[in-house]
Protein backbone atom coordinates (compact mmCIF):
# COMPACT_ATOMS: atom_id res chain seq x y z
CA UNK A 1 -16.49 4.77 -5.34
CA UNK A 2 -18.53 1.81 -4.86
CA UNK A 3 -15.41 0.44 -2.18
CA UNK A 4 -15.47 3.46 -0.12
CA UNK A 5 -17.55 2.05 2.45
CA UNK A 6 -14.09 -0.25 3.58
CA UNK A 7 -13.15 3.38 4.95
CA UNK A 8 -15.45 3.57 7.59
CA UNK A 9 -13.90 1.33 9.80
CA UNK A 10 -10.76 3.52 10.06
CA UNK A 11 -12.04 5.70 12.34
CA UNK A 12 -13.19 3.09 15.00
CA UNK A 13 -9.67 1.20 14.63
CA UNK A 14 -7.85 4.19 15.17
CA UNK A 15 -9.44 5.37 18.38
CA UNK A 16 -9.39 1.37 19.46
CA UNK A 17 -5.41 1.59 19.25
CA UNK A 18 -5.14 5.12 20.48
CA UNK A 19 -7.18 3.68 23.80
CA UNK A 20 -5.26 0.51 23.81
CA UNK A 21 -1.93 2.48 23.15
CA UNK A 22 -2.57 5.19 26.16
CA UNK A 23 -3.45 1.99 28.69
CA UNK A 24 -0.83 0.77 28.41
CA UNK A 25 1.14 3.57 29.44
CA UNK A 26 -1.30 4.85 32.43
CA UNK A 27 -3.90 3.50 34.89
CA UNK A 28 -5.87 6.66 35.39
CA UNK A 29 -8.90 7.18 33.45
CA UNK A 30 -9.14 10.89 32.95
CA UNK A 31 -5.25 10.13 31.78
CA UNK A 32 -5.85 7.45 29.47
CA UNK A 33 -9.03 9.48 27.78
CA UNK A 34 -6.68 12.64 27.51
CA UNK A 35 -3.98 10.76 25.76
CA UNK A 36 -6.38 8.18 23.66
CA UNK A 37 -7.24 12.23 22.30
CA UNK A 38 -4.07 13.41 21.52
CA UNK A 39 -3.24 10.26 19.97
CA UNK A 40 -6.05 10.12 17.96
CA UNK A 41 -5.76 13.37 16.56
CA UNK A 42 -2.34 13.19 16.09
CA UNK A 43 -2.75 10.52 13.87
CA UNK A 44 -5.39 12.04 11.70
CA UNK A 45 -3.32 15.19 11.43
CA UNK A 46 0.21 13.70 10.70
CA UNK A 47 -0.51 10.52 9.12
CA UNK A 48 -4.01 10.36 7.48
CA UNK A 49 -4.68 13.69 6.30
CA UNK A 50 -1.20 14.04 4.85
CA UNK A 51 -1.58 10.81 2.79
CA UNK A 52 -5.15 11.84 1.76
CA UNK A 53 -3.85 14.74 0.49
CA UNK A 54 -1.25 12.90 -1.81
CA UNK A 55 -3.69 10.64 -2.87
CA UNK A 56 -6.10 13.01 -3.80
CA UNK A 57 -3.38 15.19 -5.45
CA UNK A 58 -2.32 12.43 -7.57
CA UNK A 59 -6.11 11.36 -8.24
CA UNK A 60 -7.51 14.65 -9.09
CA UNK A 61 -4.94 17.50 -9.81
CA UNK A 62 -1.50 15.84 -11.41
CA UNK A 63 -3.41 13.97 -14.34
CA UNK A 64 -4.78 17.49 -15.78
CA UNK A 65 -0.75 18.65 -16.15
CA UNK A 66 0.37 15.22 -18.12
């Protein structure tokens, strides 16, 4: 656990590319803010938390059934 703290940047990187990734597509602010949103939480919910969950599944609850 003493490496976790490499995880802490994750969460600035992936609103960085959300707001760089919704600028591009719009020039309004209030658009690029509600999209940078979406996009960020779409990416927790569909990408991070699903591979957390493996991880942890693997890490935690699969060794106790070998």
């Amino acid at each position: 656990m003493l490496n976790a703290s490499i995880y802490w940047h994750l969460p600035i990187l992936l609103i960085l590319v959300s707001l760089v990734y919704s600028a591009v597509r719009s020039d309004d602010w209030p658009t690029i803010l509600r999209s940078t949103i979406r996009w960020a939480l779409y990416m927790v919910l569909m990408f991070i938390a699903p591979v957390f969950l493996i991880l942890w599944f693997l890490a935690e609850i699969a060794p106790r059934w070998w």
